[in-house]
C-alpha atoms as a PDB file:
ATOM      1  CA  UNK A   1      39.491-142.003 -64.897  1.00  0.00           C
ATOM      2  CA  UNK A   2      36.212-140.287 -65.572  1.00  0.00           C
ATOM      3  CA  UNK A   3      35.060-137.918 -62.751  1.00  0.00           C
ATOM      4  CA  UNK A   4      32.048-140.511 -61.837  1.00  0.00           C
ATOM      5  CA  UNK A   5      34.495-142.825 -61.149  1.00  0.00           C
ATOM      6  CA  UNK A   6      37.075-140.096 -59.063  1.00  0.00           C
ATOM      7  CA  UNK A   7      33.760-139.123 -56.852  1.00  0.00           C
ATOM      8  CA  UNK A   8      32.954-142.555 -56.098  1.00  0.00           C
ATOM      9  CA  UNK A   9      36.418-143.098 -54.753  1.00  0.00           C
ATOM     10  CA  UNK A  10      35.577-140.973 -52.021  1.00  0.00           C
ATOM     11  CA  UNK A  11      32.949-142.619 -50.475  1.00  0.00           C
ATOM     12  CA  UNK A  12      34.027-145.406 -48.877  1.00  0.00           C
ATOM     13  CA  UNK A  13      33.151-147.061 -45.380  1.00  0.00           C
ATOM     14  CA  UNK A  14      31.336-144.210 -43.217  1.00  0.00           C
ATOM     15  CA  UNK A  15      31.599-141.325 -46.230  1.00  0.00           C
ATOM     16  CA  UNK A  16      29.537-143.659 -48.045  1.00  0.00           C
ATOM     17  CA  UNK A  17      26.965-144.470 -45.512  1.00  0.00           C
ATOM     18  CA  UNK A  18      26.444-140.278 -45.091  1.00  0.00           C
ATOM     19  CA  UNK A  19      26.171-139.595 -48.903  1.00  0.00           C
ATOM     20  CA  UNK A  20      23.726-142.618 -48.976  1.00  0.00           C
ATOM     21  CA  UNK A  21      21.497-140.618 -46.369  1.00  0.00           C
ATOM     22  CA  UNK A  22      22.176-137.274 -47.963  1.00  0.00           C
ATOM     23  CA  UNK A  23      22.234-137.681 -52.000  1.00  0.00           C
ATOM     24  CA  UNK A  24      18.327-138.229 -51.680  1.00  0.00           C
ATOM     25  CA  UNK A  25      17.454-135.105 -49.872  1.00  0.00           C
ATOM     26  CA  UNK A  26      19.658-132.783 -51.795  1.00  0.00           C
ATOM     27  CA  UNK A  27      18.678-134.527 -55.262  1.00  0.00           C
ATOM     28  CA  UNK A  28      15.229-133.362 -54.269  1.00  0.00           C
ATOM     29  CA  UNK A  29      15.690-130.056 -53.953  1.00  0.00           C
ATOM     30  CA  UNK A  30      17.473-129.714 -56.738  1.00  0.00           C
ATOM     31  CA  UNK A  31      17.753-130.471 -60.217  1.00  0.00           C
ATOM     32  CA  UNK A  32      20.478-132.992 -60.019  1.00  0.00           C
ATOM     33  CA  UNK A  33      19.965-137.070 -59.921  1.00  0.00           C
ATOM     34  CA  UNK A  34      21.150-139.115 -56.644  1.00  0.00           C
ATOM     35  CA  UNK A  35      24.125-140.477 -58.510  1.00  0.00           C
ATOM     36  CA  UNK A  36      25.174-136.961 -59.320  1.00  0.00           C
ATOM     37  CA  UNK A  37      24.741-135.765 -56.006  1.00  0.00           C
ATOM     38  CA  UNK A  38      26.869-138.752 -54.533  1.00  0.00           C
ATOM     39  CA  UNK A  39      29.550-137.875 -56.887  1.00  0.00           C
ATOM     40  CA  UNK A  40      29.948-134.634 -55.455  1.00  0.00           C
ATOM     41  CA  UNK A  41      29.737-135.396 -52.442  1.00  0.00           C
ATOM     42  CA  UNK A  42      31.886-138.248 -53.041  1.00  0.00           C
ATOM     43  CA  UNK A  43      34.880-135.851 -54.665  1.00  0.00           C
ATOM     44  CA  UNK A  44      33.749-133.299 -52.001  1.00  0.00           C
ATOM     45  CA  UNK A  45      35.228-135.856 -49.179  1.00  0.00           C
ATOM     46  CA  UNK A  46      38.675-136.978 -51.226  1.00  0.00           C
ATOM     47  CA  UNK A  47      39.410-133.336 -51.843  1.00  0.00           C
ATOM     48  CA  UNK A  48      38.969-132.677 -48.113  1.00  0.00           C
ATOM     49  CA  UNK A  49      41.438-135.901 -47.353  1.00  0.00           C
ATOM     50  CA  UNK A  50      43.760-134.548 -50.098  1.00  0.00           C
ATOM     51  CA  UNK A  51      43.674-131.292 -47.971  1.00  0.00           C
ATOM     52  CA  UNK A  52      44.280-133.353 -44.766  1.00  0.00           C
ATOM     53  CA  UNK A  53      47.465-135.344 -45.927  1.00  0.00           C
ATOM     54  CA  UNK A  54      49.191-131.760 -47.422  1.00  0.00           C
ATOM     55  CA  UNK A  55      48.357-130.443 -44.487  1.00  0.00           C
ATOM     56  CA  UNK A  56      49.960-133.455 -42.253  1.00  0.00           C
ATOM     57  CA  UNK A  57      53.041-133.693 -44.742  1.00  0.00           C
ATOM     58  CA  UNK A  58      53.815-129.550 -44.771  1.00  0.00           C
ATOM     59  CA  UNK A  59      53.585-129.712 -41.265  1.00  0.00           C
ATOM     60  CA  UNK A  60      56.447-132.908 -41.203  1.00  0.00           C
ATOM     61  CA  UNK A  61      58.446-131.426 -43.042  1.00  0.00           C
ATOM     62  CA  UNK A  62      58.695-127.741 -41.759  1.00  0.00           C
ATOM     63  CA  UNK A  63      59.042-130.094 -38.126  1.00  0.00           C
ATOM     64  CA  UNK A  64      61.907-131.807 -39.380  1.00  0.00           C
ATOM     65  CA  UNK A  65      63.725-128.858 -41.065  1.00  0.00           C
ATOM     66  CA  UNK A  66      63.667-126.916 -37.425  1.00  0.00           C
ATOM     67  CA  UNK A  67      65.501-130.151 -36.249  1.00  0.00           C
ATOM     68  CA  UNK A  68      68.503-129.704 -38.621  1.00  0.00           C
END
């Protein structure tokens, strides 16, 4: 998987919607395009879910080891 395609995974449902508002803006004031800009933002929002779940999943199991 290319990391176009890993970016656009990310934006799905209302993560889409905000990059759709955003990506124009930033691609403005910068030298990137809007598709590059979604990308980021895009791989910006999975990394932050990746975060969530390893954060939800340490705190299972250290919550279930203090119960054995």
């Amino acid at each position: 998987m290319d990391s176009k395609r890993l970016g656009q995974a990310g934006l799905r449902g209302w993560r889409g919607r905000v990059a759709d508002r955003v990506a124009p803006g930033v691609a403005r004031r910068t030298s990137a395009d809007v598709e590059q800009v979604r990308t980021v933002i895009g791989a910006l929002f999975l990394a932050l879910s990746t975060l969530y779940l390893v954060k939800a999943l340490r705190q299972f199991l250290e919550t279930r080891r203090r119960r054995t």
